[in-house]
C-alpha atoms as a PDB file:
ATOM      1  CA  UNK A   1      91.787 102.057 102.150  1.00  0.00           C
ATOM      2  CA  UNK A   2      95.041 104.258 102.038  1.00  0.00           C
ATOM      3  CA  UNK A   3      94.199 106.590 104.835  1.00  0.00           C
ATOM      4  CA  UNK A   4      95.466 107.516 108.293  1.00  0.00           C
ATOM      5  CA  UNK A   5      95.263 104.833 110.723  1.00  0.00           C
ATOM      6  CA  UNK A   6      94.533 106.484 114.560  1.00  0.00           C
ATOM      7  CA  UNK A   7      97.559 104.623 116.769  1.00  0.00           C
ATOM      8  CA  UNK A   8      99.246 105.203 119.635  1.00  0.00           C
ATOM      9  CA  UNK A   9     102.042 103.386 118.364  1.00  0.00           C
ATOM     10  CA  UNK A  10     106.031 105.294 118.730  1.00  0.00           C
ATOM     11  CA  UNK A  11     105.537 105.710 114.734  1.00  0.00           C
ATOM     12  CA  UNK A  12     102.099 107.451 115.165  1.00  0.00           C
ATOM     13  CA  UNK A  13     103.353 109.599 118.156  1.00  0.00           C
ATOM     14  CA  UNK A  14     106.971 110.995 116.184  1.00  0.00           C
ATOM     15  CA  UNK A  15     107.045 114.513 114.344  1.00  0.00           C
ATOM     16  CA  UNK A  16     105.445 114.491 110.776  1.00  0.00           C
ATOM     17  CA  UNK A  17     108.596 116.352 110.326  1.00  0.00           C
ATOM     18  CA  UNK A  18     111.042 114.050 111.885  1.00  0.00           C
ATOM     19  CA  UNK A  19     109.162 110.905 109.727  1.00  0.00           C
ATOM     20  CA  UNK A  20     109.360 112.918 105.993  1.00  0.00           C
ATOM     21  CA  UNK A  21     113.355 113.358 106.707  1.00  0.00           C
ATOM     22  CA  UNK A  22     113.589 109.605 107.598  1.00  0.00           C
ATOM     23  CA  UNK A  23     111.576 108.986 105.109  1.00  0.00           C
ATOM     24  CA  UNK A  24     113.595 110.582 102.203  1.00  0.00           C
ATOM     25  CA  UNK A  25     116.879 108.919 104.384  1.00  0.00           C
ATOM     26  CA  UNK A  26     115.787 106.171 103.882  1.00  0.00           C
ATOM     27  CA  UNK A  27     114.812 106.502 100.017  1.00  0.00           C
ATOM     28  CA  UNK A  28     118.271 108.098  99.604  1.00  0.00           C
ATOM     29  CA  UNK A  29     119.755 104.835 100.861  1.00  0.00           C
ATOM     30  CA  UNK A  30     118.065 102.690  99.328  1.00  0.00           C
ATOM     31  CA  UNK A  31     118.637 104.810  95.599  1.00  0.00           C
ATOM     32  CA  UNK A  32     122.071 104.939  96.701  1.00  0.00           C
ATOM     33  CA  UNK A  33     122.815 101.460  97.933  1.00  0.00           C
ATOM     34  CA  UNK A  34     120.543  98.915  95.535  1.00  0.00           C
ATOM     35  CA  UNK A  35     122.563  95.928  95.887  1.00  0.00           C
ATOM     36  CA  UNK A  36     120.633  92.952  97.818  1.00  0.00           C
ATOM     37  CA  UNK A  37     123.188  92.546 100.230  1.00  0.00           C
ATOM     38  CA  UNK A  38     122.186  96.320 101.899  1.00  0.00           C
ATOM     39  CA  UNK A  39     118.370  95.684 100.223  1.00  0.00           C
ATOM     40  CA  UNK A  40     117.615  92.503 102.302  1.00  0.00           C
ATOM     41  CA  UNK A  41     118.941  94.116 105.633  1.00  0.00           C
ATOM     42  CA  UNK A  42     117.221  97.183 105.080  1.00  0.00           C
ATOM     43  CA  UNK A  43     113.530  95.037 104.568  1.00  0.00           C
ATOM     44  CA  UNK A  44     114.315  93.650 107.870  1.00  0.00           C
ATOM     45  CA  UNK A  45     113.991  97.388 109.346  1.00  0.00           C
ATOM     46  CA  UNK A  46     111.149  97.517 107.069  1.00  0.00           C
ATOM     47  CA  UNK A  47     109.091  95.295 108.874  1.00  0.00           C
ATOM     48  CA  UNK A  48     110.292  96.387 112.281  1.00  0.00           C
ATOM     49  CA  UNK A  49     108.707  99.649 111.402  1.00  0.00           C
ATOM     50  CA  UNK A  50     105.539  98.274 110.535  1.00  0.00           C
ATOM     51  CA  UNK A  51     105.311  95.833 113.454  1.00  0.00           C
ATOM     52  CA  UNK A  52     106.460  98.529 115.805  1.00  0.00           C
ATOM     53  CA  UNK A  53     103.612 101.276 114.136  1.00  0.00           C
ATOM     54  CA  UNK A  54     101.106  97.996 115.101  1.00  0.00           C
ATOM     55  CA  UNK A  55      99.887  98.204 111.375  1.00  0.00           C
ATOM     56  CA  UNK A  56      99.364  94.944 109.782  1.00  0.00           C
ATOM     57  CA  UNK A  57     101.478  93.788 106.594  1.00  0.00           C
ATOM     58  CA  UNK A  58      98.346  92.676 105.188  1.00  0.00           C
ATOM     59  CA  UNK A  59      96.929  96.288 105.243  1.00  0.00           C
ATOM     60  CA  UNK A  60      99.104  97.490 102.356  1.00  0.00           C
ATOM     61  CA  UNK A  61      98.442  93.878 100.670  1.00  0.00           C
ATOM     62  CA  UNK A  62      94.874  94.635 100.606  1.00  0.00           C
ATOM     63  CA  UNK A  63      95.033  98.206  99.285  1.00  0.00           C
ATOM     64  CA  UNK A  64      96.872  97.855  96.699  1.00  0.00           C
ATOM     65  CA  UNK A  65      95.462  94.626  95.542  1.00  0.00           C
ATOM     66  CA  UNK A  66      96.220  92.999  92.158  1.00  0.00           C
ATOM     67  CA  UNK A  67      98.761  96.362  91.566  1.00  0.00           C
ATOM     68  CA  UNK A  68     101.329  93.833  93.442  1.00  0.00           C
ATOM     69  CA  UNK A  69     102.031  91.710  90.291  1.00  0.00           C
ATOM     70  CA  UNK A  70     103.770  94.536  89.032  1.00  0.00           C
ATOM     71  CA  UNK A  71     106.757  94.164  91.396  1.00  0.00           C
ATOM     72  CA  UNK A  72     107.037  91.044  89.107  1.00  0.00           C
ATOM     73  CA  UNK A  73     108.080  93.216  86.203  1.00  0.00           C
ATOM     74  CA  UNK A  74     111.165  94.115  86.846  1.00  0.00           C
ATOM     75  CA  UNK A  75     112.209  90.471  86.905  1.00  0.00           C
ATOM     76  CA  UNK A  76     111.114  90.023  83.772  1.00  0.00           C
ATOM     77  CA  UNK A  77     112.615  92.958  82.107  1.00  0.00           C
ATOM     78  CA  UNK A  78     115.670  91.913  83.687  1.00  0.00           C
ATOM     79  CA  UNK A  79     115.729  88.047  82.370  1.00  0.00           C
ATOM     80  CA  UNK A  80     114.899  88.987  79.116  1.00  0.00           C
ATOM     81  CA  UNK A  81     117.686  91.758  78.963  1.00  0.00           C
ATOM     82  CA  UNK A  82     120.480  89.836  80.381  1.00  0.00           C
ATOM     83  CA  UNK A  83     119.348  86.477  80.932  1.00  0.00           C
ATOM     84  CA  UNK A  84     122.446  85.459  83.100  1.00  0.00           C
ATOM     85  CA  UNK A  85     122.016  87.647  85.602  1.00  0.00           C
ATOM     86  CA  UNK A  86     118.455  89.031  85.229  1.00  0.00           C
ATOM     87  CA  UNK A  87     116.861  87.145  87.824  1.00  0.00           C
ATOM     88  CA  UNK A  88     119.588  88.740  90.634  1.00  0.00           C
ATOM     89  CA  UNK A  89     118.865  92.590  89.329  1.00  0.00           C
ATOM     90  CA  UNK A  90     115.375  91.824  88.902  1.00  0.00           C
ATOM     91  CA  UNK A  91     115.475  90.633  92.370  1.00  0.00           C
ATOM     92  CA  UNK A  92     116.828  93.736  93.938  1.00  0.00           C
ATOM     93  CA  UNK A  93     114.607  95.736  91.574  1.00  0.00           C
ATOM     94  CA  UNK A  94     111.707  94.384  93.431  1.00  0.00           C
ATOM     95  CA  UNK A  95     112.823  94.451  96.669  1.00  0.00           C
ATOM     96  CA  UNK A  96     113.897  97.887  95.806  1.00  0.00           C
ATOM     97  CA  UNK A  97     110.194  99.123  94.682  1.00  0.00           C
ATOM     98  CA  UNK A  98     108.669  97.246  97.659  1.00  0.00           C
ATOM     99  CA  UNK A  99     110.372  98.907 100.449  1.00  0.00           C
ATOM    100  CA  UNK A 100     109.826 102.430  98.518  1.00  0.00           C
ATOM    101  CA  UNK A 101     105.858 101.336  98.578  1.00  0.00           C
ATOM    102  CA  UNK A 102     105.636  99.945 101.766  1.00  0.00           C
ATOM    103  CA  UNK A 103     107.723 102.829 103.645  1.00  0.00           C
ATOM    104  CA  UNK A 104     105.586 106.077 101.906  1.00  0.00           C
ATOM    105  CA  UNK A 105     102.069 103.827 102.640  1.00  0.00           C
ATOM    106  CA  UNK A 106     103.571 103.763 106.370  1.00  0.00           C
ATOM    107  CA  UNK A 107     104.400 107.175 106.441  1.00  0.00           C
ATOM    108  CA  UNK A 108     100.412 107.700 105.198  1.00  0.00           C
ATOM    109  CA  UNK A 109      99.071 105.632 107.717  1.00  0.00           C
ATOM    110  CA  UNK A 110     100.597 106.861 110.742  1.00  0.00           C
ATOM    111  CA  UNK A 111     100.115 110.576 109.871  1.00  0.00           C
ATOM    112  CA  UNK A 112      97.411 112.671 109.942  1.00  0.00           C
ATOM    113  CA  UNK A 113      96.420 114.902 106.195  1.00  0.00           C
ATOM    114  CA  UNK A 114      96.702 118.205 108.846  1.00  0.00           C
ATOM    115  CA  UNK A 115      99.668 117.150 110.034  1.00  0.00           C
ATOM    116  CA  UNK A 116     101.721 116.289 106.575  1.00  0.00           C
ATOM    117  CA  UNK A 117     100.204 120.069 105.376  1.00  0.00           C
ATOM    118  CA  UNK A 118     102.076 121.771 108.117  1.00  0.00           C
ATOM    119  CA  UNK A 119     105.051 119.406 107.872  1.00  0.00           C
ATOM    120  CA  UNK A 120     105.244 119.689 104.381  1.00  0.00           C
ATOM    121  CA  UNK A 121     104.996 123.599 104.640  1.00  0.00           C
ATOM    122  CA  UNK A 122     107.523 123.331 107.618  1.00  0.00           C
ATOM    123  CA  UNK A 123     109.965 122.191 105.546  1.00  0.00           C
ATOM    124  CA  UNK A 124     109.458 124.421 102.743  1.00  0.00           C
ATOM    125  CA  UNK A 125     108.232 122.923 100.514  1.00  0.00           C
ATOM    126  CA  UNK A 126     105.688 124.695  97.693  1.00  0.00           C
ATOM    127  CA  UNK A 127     102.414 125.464  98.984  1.00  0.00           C
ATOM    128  CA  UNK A 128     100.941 124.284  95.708  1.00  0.00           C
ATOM    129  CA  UNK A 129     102.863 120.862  95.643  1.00  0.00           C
ATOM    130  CA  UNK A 130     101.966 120.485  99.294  1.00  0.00           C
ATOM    131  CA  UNK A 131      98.497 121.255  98.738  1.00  0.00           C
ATOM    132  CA  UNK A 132      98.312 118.987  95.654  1.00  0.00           C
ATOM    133  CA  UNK A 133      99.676 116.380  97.615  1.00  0.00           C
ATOM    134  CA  UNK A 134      97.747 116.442 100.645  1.00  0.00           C
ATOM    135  CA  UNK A 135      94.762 116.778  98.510  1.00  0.00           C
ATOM    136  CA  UNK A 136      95.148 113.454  96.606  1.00  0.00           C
ATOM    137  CA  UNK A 137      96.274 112.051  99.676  1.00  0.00           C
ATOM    138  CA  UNK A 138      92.388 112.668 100.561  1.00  0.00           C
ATOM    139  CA  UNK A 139      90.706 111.521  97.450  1.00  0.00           C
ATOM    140  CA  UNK A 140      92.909 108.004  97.395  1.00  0.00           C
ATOM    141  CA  UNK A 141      90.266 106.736  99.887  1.00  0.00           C
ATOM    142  CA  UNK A 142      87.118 107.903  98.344  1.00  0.00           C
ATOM    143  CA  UNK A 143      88.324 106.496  95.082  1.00  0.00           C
ATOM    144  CA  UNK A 144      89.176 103.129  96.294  1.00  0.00           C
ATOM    145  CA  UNK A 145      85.492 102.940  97.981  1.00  0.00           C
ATOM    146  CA  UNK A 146      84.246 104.940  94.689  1.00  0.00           C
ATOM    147  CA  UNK A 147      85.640 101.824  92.059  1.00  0.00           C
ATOM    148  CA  UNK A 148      84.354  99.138  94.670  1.00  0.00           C
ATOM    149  CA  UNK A 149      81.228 100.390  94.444  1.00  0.00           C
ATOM    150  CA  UNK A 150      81.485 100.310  90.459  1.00  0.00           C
ATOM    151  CA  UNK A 151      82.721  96.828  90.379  1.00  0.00           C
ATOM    152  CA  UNK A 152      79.897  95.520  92.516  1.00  0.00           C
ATOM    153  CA  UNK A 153      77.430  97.560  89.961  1.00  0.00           C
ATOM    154  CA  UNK A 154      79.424  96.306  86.874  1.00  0.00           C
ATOM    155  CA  UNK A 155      79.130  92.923  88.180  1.00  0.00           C
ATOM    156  CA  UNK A 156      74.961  92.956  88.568  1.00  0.00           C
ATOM    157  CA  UNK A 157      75.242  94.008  85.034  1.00  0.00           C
ATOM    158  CA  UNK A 158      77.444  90.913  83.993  1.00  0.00           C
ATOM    159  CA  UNK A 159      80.592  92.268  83.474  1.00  0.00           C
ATOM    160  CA  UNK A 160      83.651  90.006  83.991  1.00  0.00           C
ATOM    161  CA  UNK A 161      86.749  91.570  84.381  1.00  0.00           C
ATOM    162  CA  UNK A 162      89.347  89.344  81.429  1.00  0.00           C
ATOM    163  CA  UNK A 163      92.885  88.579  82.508  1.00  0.00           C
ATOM    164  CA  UNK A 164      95.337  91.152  80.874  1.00  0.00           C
ATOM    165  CA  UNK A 165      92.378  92.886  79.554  1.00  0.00           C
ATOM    166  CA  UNK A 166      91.988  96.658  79.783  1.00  0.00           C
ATOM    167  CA  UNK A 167      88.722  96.987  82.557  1.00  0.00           C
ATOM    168  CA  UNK A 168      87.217 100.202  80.399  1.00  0.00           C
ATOM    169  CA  UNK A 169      83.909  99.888  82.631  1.00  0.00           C
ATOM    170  CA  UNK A 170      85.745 100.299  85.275  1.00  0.00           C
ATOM    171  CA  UNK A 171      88.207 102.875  84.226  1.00  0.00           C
ATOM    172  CA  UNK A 172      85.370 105.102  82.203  1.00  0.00           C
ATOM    173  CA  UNK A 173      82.969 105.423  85.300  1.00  0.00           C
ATOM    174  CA  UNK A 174      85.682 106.586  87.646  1.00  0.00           C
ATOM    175  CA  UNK A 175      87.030 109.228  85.540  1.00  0.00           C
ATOM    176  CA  UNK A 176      83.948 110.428  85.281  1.00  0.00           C
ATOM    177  CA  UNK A 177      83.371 110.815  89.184  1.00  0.00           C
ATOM    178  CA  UNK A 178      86.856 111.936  90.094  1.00  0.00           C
ATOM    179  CA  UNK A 179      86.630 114.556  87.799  1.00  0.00           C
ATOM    180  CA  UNK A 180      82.812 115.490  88.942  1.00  0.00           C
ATOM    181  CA  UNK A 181      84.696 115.702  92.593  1.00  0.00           C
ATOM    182  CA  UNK A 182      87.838 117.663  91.717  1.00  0.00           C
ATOM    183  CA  UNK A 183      85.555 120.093  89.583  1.00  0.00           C
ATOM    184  CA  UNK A 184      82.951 120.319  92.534  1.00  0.00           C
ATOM    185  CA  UNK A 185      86.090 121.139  94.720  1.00  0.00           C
ATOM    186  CA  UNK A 186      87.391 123.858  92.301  1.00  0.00           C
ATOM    187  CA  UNK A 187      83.953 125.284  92.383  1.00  0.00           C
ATOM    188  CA  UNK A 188      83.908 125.047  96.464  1.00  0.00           C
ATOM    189  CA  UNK A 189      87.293 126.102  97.237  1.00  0.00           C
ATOM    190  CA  UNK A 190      87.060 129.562  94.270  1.00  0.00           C
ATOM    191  CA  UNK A 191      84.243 130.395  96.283  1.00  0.00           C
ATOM    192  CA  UNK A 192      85.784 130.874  99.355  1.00  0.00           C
ATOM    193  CA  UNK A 193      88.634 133.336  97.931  1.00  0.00           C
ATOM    194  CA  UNK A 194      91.418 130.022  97.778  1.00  0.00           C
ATOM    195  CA  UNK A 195      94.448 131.071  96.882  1.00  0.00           C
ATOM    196  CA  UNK A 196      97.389 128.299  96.032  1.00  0.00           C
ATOM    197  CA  UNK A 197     100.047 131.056  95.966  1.00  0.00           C
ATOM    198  CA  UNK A 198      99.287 132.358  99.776  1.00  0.00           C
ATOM    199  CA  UNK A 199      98.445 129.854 101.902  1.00  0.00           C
ATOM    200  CA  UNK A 200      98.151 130.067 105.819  1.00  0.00           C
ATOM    201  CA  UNK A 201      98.648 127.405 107.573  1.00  0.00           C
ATOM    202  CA  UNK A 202      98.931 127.515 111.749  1.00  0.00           C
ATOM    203  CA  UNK A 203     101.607 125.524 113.366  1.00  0.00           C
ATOM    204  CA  UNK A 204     100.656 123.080 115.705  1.00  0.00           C
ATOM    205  CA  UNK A 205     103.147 120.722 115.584  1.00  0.00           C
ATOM    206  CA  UNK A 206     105.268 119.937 118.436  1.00  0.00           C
ATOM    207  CA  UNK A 207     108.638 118.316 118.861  1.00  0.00           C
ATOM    208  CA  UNK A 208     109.199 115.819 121.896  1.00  0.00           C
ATOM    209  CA  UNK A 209     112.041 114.245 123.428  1.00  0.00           C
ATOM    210  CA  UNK A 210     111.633 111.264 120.821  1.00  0.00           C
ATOM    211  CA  UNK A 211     111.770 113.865 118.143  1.00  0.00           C
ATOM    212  CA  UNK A 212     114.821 115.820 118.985  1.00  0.00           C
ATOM    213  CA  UNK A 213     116.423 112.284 119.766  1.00  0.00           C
ATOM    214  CA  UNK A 214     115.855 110.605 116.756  1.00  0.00           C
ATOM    215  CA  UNK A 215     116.787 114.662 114.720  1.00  0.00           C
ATOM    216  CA  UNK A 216     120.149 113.923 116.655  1.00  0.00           C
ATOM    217  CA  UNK A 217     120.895 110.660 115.630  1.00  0.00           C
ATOM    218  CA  UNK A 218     119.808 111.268 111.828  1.00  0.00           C
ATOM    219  CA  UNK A 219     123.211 113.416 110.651  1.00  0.00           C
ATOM    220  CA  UNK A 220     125.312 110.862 112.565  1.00  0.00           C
ATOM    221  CA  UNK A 221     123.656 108.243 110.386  1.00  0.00           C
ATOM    222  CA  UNK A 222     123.926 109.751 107.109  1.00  0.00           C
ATOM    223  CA  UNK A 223     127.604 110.303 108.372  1.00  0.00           C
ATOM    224  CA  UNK A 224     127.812 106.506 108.567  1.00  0.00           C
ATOM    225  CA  UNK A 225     126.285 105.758 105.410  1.00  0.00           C
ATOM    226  CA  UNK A 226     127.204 107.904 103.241  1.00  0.00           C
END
């Protein structure tokens, strides 16, 4: 499931802060720079990051399932635009969407829903938007074990999922629970006074000497870069 992944790993122990500016860094670069010969280097630090943070390549495999194949559209858009040189943009399309997936999932599984809130809020960004965010962040996990649980009752029942096939009794069922939740958590949270505009959050997030390291060497690096 997407969720937090307890680690000890140097990923898990850096600054939610310090990871959401690498983490748009990196995105910059990688909006900035799409060609393959700065998109293939840049996978390689991709997958240092993830063997580093001890997280398994096959964890984001698994979570997002079948949703992979649609890396493979890009290519195809590509090939049938320009058929010449399709397959090369469609290429660095891909590679362009994977390490944007694959770097925000890492950035969820080494950090703790408290400590993205106060990072988020840290960095100024909208207590509603940070709210929302965090929020879904918590129901992407429920919903994954919510629509297995539907597809092993759909399946007793004798439904077959069709290639290319749009799975309504999958899709109908968990509307119908994730909006039961987010209404039961409207319900819960306008009980207790909740108010999206004022929101107070306590600080308890700390820098280390990691941290103020790796703050140091990020405006020499966008120096470089950019």
């Amino acid at each position: 499931m997407i969720a937090y992944i307890p680690g000890n790993s140097p990923v898990h122990k850096a600054d939610a802060r310090v990871k959401i500016l690498y983490l748009v860094f990196f995105l910059l670069i990688l909006f900035t720079r799409d060609t393959l010969g700065v998109i293939l280097p840049f996978s390689l630090v991709t997958l240092l990051l993830y063997h580093t943070s001890g997280i398994s390549l096959l964890r984001p495999v698994r979570d997002l399932g079948s949703s992979w194949l649609l890396l493979l559209v890009p290519i195809l858009l590509h090939l049938l635009v320009n058929p010449s040189l399709g397959l090369y943009y469609g290429v660095v399309s891909s590679l362009f969407l994977l390490n944007v997936i694959l770097l925000s999932l890492l950035n969820v599984y080494t950090t703790e829903i408290k400590s993205l809130l106060q990072a988020l809020v840290f960095l100024k960004v909208p207590s509603e938007l940070a709210f929302m965010l965090v929020i879904s962040l918590r129901f992407l996990p429920l919903m994954q074990e919510q629509l297995t649980k539907i597809r092993v009752s759909q399946a007793l029942r004798g439904y077959e999922a069709k290639p290319f096939s749009l799975p309504i009794p999958l899709i109908v069922p968990l509307m119908h629970s994730s909006l039961k939740r987010a209404m039961q958590l409207a319900i819960s949270l306008e009980s207790r006074g909740f108010d999206s505009e004022h929101i107070n959050i306590a600080m308890e997030l700390q820098l280390g000497k990691t941290d103020y390291a790796l703050l140091f060497l990020l405006p020499l690096m966008v120096f470089m870069v950019f």
